[in-house]
Protein backbone atom coordinates (compact mmCIF):
# COMPACT_ATOMS: atom_id res chain seq x y z
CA UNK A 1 -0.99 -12.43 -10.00
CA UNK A 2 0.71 -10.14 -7.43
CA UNK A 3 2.24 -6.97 -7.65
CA UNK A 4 5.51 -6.84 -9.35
CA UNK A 5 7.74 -4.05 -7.61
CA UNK A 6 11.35 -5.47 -8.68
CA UNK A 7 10.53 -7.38 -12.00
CA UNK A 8 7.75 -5.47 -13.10
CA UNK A 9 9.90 -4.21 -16.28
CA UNK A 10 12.55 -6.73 -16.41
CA UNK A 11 11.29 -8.37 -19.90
CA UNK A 12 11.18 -5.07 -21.72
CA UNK A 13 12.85 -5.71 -24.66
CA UNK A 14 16.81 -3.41 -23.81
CA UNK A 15 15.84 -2.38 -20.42
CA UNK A 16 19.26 -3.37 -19.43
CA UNK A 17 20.48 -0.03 -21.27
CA UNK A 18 20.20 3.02 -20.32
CA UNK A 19 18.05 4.70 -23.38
CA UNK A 20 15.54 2.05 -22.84
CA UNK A 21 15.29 2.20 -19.01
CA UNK A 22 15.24 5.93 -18.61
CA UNK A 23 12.25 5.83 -21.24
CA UNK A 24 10.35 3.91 -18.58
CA UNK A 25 10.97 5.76 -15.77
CA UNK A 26 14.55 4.99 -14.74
CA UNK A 27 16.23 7.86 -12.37
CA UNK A 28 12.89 8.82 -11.32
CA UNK A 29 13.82 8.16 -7.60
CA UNK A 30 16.94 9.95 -8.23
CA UNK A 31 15.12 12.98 -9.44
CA UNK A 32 12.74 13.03 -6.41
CA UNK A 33 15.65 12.13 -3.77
CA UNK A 34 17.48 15.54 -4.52
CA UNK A 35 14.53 17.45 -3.91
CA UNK A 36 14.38 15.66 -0.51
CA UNK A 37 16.37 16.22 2.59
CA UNK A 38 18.33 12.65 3.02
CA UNK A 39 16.81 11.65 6.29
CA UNK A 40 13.28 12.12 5.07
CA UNK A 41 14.05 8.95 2.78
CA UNK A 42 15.56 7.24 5.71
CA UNK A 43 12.29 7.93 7.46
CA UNK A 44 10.56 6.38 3.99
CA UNK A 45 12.56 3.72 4.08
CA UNK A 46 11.65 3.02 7.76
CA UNK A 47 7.93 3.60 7.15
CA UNK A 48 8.22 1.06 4.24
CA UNK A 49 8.80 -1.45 6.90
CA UNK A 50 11.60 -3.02 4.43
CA UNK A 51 14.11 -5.97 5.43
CA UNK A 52 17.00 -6.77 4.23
CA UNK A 53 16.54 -9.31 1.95
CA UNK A 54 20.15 -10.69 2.13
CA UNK A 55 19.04 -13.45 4.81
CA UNK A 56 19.17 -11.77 8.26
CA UNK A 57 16.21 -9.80 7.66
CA UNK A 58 16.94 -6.47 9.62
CA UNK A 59 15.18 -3.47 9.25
CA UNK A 60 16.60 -1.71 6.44
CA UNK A 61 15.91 1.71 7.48
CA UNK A 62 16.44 1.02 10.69
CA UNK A 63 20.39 0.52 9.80
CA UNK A 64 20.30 3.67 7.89
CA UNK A 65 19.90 5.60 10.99
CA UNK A 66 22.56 3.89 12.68
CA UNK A 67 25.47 5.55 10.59
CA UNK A 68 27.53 8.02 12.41
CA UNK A 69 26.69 11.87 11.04
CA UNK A 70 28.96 13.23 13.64
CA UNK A 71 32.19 12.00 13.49
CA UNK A 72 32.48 14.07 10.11
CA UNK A 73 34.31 11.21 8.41
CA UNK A 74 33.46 10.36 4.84
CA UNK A 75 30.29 7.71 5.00
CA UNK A 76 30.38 4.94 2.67
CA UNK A 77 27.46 2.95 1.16
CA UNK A 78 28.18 -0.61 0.12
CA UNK A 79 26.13 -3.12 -1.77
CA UNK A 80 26.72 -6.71 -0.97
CA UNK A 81 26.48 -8.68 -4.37
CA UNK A 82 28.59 -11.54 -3.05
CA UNK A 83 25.35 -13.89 -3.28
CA UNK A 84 27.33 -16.94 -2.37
CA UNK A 85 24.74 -18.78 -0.61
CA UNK A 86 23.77 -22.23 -1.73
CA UNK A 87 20.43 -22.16 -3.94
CA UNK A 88 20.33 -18.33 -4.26
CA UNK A 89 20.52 -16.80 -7.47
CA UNK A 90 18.32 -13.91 -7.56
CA UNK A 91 20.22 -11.08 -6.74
CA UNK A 92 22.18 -12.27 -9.80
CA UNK A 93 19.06 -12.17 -12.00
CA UNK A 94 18.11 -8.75 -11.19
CA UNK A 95 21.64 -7.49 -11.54
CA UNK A 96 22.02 -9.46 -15.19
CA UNK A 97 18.75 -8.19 -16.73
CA UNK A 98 17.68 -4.78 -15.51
CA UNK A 99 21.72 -3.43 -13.88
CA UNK A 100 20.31 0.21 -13.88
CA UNK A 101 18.13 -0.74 -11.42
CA UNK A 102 20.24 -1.36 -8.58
CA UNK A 103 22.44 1.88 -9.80
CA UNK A 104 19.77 4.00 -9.44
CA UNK A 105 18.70 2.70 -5.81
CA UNK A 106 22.34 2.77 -4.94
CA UNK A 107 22.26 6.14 -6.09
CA UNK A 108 19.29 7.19 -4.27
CA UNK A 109 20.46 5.41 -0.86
CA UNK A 110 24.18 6.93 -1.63
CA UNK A 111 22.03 10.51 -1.05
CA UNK A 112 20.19 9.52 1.95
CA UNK A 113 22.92 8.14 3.76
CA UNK A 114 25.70 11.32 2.82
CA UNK A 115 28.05 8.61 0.90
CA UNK A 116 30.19 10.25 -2.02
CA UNK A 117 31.77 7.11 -2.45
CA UNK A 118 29.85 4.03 -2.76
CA UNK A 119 30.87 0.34 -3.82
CA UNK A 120 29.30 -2.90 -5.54
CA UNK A 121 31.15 -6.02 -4.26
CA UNK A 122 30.19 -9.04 -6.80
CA UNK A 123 31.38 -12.25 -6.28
CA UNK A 124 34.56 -13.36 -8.69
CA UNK A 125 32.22 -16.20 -10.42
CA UNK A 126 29.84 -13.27 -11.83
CA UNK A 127 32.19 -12.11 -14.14
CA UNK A 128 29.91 -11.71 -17.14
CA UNK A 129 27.21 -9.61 -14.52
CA UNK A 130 30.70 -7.41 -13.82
CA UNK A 131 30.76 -6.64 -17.30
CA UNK A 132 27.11 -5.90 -17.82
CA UNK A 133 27.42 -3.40 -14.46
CA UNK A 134 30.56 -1.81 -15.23
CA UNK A 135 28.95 -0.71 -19.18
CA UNK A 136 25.58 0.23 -16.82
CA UNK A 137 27.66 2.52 -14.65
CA UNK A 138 29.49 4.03 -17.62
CA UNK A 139 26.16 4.80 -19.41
CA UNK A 140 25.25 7.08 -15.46
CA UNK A 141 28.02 8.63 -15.47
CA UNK A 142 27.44 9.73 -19.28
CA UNK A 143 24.29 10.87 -18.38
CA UNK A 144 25.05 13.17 -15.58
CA UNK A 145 23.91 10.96 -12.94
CA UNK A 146 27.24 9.83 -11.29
CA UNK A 147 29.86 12.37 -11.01
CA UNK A 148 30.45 15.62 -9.49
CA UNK A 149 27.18 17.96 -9.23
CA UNK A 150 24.99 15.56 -10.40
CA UNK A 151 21.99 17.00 -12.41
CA UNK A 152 23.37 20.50 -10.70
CA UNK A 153 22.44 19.94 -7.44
CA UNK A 154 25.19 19.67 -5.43
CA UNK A 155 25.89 16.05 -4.75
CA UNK A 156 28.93 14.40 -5.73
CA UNK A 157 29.13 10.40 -6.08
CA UNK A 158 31.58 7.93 -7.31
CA UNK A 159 30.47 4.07 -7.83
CA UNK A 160 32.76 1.54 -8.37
CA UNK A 161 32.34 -2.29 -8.86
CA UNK A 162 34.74 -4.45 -6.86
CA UNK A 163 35.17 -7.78 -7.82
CA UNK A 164 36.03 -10.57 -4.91
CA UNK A 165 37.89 -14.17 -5.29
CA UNK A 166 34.85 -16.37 -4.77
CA UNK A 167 35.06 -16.68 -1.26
CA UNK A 168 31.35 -17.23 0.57
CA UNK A 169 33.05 -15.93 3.65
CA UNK A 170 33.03 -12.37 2.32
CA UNK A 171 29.26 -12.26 1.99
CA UNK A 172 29.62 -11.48 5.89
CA UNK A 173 29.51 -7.39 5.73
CA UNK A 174 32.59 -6.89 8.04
CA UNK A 175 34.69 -9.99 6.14
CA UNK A 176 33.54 -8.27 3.02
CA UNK A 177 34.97 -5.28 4.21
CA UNK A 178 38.38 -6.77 4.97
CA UNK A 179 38.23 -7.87 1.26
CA UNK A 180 37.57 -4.67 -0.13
CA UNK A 181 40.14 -2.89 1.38
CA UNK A 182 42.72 -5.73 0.05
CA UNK A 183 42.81 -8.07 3.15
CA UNK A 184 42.23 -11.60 3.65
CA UNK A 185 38.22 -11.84 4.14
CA UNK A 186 38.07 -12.37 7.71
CA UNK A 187 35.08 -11.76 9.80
CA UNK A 188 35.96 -8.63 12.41
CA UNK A 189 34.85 -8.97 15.96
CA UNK A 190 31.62 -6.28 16.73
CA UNK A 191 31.32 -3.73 18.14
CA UNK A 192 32.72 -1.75 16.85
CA UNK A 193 29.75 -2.13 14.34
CA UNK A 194 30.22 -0.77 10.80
CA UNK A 195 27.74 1.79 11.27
CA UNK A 196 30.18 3.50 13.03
CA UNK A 197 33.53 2.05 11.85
CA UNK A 198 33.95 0.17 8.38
CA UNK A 199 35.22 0.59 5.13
CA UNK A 200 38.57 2.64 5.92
CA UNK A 201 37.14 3.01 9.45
CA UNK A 202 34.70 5.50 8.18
CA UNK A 203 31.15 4.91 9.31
CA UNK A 204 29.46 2.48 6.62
CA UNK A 205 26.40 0.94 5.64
CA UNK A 206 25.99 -2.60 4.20
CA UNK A 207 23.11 -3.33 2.19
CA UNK A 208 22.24 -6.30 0.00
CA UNK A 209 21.15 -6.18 -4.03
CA UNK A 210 17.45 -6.54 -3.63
CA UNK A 211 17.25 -4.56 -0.63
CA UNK A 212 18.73 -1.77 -2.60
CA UNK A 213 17.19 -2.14 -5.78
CA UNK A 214 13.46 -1.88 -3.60
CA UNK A 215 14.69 1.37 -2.59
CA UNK A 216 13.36 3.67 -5.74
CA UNK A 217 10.03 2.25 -5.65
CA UNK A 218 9.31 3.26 -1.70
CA UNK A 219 11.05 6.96 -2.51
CA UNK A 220 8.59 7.18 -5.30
CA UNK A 221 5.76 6.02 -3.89
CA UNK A 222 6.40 6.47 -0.37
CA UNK A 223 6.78 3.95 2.73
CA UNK A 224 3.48 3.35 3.49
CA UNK A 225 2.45 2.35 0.19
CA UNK A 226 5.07 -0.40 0.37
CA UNK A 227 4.14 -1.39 4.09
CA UNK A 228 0.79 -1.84 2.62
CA UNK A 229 1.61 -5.11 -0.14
CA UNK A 230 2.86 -8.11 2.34
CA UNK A 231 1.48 -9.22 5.73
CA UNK A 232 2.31 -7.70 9.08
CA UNK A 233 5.88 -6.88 9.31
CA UNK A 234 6.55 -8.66 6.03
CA UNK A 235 6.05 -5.91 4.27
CA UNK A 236 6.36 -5.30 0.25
CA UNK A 237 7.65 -8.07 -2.48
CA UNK A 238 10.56 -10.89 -2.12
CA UNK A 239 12.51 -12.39 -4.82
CA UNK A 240 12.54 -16.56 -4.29
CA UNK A 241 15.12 -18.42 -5.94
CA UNK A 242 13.48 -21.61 -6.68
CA UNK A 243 14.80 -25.08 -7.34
CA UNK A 244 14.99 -28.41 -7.10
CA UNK A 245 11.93 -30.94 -8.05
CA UNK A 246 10.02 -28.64 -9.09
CA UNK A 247 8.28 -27.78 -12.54
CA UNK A 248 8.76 -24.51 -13.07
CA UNK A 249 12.51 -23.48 -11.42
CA UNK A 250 13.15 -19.65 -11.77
CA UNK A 251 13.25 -16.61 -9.99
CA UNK A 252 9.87 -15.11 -8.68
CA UNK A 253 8.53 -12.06 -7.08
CA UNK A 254 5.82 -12.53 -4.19
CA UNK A 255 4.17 -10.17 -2.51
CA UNK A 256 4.59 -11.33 1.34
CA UNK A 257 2.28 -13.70 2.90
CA UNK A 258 0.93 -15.70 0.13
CA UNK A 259 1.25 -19.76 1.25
CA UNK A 260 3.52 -22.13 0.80
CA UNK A 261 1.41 -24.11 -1.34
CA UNK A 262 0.03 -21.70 -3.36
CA UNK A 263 3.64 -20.28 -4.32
CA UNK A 264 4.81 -24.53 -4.72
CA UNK A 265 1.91 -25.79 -6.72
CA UNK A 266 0.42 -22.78 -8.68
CA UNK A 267 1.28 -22.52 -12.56
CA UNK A 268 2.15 -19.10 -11.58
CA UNK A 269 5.27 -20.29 -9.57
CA UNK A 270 6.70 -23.37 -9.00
CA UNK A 271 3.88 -25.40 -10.70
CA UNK A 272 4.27 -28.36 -8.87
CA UNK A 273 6.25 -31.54 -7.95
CA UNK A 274 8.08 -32.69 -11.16
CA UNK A 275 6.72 -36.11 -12.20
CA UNK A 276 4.11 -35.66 -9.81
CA UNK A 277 6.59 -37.18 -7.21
CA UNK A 278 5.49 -36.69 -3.58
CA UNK A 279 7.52 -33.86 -1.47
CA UNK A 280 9.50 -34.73 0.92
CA UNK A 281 11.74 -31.58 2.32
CA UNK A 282 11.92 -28.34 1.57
CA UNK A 283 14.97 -26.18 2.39
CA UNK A 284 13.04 -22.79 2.14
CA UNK A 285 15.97 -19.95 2.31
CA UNK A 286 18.85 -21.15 1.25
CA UNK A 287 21.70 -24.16 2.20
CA UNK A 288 22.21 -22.38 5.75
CA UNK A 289 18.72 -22.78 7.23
CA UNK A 290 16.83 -25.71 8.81
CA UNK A 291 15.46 -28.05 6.36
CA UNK A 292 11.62 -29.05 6.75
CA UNK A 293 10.06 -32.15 6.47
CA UNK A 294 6.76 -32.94 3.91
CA UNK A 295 4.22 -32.49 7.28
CA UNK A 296 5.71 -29.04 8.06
CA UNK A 297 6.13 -27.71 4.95
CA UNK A 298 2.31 -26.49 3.97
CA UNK A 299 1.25 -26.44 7.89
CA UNK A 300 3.06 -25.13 10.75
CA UNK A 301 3.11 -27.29 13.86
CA UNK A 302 -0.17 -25.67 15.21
CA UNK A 303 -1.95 -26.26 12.51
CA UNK A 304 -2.19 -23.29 10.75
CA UNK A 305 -0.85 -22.33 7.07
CA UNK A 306 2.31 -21.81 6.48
CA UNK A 307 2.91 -18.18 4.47
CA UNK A 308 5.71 -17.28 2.56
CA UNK A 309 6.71 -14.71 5.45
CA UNK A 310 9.78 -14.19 8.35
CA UNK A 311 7.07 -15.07 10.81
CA UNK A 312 5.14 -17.56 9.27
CA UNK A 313 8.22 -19.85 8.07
CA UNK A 314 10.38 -19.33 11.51
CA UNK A 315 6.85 -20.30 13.42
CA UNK A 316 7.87 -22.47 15.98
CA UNK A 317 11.18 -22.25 16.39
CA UNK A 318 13.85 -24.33 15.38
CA UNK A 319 12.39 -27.52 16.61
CA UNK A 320 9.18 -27.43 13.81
CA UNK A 321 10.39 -24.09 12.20
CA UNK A 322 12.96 -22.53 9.66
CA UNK A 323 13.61 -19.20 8.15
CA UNK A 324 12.86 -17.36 5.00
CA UNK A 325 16.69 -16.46 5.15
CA UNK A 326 18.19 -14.97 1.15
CA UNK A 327 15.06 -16.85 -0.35
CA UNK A 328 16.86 -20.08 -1.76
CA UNK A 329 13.84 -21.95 -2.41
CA UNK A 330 15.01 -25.92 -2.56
CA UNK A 331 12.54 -28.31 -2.93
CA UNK A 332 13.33 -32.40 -2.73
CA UNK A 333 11.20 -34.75 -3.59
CA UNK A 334 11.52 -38.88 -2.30
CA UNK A 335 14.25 -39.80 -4.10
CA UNK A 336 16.38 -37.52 -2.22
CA UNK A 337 18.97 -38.79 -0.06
CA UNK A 338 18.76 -36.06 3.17
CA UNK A 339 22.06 -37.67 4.86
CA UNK A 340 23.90 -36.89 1.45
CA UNK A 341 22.09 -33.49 1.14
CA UNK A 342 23.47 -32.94 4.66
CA UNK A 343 27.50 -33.82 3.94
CA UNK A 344 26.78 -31.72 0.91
CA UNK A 345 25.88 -29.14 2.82
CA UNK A 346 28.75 -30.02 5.22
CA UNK A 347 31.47 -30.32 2.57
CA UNK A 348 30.85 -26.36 1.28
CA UNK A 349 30.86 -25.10 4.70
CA UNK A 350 33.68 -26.71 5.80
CA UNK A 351 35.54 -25.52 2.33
CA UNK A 352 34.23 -22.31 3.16
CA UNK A 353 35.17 -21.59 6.47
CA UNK A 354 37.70 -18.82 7.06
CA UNK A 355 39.67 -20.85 9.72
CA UNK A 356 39.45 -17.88 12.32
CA UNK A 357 37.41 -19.67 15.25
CA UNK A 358 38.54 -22.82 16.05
CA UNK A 359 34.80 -24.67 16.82
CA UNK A 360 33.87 -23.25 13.03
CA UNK A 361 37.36 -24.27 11.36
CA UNK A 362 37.67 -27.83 13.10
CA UNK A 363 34.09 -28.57 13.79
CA UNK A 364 33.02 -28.25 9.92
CA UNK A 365 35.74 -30.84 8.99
CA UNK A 366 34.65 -33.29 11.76
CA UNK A 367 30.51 -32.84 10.31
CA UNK A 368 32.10 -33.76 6.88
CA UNK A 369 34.15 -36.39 7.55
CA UNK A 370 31.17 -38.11 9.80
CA UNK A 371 28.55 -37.61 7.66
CA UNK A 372 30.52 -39.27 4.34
CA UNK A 373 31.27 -42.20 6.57
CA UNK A 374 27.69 -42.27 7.02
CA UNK A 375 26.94 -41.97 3.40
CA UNK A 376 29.62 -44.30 2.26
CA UNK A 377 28.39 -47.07 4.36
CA UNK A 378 30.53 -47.06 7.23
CA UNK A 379 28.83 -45.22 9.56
CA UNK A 380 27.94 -46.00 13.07
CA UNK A 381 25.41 -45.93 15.44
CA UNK A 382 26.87 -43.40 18.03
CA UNK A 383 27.76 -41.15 15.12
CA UNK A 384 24.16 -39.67 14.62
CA UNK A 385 24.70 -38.52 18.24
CA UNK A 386 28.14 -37.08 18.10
CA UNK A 387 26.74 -35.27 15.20
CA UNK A 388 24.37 -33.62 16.69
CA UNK A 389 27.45 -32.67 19.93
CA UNK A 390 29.80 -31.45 17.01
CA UNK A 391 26.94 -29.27 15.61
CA UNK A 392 25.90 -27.56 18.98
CA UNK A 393 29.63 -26.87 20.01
CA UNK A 394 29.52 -24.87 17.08
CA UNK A 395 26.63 -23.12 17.25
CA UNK A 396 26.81 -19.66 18.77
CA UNK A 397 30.63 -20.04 19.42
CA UNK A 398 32.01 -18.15 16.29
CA UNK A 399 32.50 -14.43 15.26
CA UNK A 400 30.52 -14.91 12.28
CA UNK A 401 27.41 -16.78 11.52
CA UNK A 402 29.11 -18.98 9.39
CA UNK A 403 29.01 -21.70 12.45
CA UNK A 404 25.48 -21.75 12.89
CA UNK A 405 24.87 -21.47 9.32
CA UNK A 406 27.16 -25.26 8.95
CA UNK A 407 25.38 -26.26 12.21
CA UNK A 408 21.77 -25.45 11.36
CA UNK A 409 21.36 -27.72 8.74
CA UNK A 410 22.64 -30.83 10.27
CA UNK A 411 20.79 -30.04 13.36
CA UNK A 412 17.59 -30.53 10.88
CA UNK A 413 18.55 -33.38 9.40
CA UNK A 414 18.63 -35.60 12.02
CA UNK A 415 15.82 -33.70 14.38
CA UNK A 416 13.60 -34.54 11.09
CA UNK A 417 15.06 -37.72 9.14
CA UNK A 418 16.83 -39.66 12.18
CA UNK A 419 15.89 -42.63 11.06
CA UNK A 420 17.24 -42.17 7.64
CA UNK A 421 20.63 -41.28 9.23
CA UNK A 422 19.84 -45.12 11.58
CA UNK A 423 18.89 -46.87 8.36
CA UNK A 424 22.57 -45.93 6.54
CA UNK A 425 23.98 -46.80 9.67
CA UNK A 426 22.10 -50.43 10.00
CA UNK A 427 21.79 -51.19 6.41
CA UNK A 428 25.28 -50.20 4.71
CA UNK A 429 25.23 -52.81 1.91
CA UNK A 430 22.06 -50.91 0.96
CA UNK A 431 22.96 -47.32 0.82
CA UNK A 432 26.13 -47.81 -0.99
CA UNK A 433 24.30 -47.37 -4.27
CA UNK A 434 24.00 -43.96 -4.80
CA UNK A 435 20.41 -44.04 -6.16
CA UNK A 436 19.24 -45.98 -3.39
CA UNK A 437 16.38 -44.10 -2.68
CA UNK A 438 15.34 -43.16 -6.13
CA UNK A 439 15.34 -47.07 -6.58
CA UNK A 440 13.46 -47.61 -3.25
CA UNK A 441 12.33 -44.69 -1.80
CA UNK A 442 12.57 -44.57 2.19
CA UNK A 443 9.27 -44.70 2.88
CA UNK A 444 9.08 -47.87 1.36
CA UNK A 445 11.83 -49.23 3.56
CA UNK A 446 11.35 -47.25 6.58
CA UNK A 447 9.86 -50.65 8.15
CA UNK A 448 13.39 -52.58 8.10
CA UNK A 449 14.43 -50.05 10.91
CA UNK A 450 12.03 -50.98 13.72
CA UNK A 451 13.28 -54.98 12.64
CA UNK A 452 16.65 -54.12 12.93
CA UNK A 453 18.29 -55.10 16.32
CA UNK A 454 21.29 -53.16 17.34
């Protein structure tokens, strides 16, 4: 079993009040951090060799040192707890079961960056998880650790939750921002980066839940204990949100570099393929990366095994690669239909696109509308390739990652599953059941396309 960092205490019985969480070692961090001078725990932080775990992966610390101390404006620290992303539900978990957690890392981050005026931004479905943080926060601030002069020494901090409409556009920091300060969530053009000019154009840092909540384990027991669990610069624990045809769904905490199959098949994790189906695709961090087909899943395309790490799961590129991305662990057996996977895909990103860059707001309705005609039968053969045209006019052409994250996926599909996109186009009377393939699995028909004449 590896070391638990993040969920360690999580299923003590009322560690999501306060009275039961300070009695096993809650505000610890906090304690330590105000004996500190705040850019020693930015230094921590970098030692630690921590990413954020939102989906980008950037070196947390790193980002820290990139606010501006010399402008003299107020800094702000705000956690992103939009978690909108397709198959991710882990940030949720944490913030559900043990809240005081991420207070207390916001908390001690709030110190190290000079923020006396910090923010949690939850996404408008988590209503019941607003509840559960805004009793959390109340229970601080009772306590003496929110507030003016907290536990006499000085430092002043105010934490608020926000609450946003349930738009997956605002899990971008800078369209997040807009939304916090009342505006339509619209991605903002960088530089200037928020670092240097966010929230209220005051120099602020974005950070997501589990990034955060990581936070009061490295200031207690320092960065290069954490730099030591994981592999390389992987460093410490990840939270997967797993799903899909699996036996064991759930959230999980890994230490970094343990493989693929290990973390799939063990009774520890994912226990296997339900029914003892064979795999066919894994998506491994969430809707927005490049899906993976059954031969590149365990091995990467040189042969060697594929870890449960930035590197490992982005090794070789795009073409035989993916990304770990917010951890959205979807697994799909062969009944799974990938060209109706793909316009689901399609459908949400096209719903969710701000409309602010033309390629993103037109291109994401032309992916949807192409792939249902695929998947409703009336598909046809040039469509696979003006698919894949739509997709890379897309790519790289927006503010926001939003484009690439609608492009990315259907780039996958048919790189990977072409001839499942060919067989929908060739066979419509087939496909227009909608358990075709848990009827007749495509492997088992895969031979009709080489008899088909076009």
């Amino acid at each position: 079993m590896g070391k638990k960092i993040l969920l360690d205490k999580i299923n003590i019985p009322g560690i999501k009040t306060y009275e039961v969480y300070r009695e096993n070692g809650g505000y610890k961090s906090v304690e330590k951090a105000l004996t500190m001078q705040p850019d020693d725990i930015t230094e921590e932080v970098k030692t630690s060799g921590l990413r954020g775990r939102g989906g980008a992966g950037f070196p947390v610390g790193m980002k820290w040192s990139f606010i501006d101390k010399k402008s003299g404006k107020p800094r702000h620290l705000v956690c992103n707890a939009d978690e909108s992303e397709p198959g991710t539900f882990k940030d949720r978990y944490l913030m559900e079961f043990i809240p005081h957690l991420l207070i207390e890392g916001m908390i001690t981050s709030s110190f190290a960056l000079g923020c006396n005026l910090s923010y949690i931004y939850i996404r408008g479905e988590y209503m019941w998880v607003f509840k559960i943080l805004e009793k959390a926060i109340k229970e601080a601030y009772a306590a003496g650790w929110l507030g003016k002069n907290i536990k006499g020494s000085g430092y002043d901090l105010d934490l608020y939750v926000h609450v946003g409409a349930g738009a997956y556009i605002c899990g971008e920091e800078t369209a997040l921002i807009e939304s916090l300060e009342g505006k339509r969530g619209n991605p903002r053009i960088k530089p200037p980066f928020p670092a240097i000019s966010g929230l209220w154009a005051n120099p602020t840092v974005v950070n997501n839940v589990e990034s955060i909540a990581a936070v009061p384990w490295i200031v207690l027991n320092g960065g290069a204990e954490y730099a030591k669990i994981g592999l390389e610069r992987s460093t410490g624990t990840k939270l997967i949100s797993a799903s899909g045809h699996i036996k064991n769904p759930g959230v999980y905490e890994i230490e970094m570099g343990i493989t693929v199959e290990e973390f799939m098949n063990s009774d520890e994790y994912c226990g296997g393929m339900i029914d003892d189906r064979p795999l066919k695709a894994l998506v491994p961090g969430g809707s927005s990366v490049p899906i993976l087909p059954a031969h590149l899943i365990y091995k990467t395309a040189a042969g060697t095994d594929r870890l449960m790490t930035y590197e490992s799961l982005s090794d070789g590129g795009f073409a035989t690669g993916s990304m770990l991305g917010s951890g959205g662990f979807i697994v799909y057996n062969d009944t799974t239909c990938i060209v109706r996977n793909t316009w689901n895909f399609s459908r949400f990103y096209h719903h969710e696109s701000c409309g602010q860059c033309t390629p993103c707001r037109e291109g994401t309705g032309w992916l949807e509308k192409i792939l249902w005609r695929i998947e409703n039968g009336q598909g046809r053969e040039e469509d696979i390739d003006l698919l894949w045209n739509i997709q890379s006019k897309i790519e790289g052409n927006t503010i926001c990652p939003l484009g690439d994250a609608a492009s990315w996926p259907v780039a996958a599909a048919i790189r990977h599953f072409r001839e499942e996109f060919e067989y929908h186009v060739r066979f419509p009377e087939k496909i227009k059941d909608r358990n075709h393939f848990v009827n007749e699995p495509f492997e088992k028909v895969r031979h009709l396309i080489g008899k088909q004449t076009v």
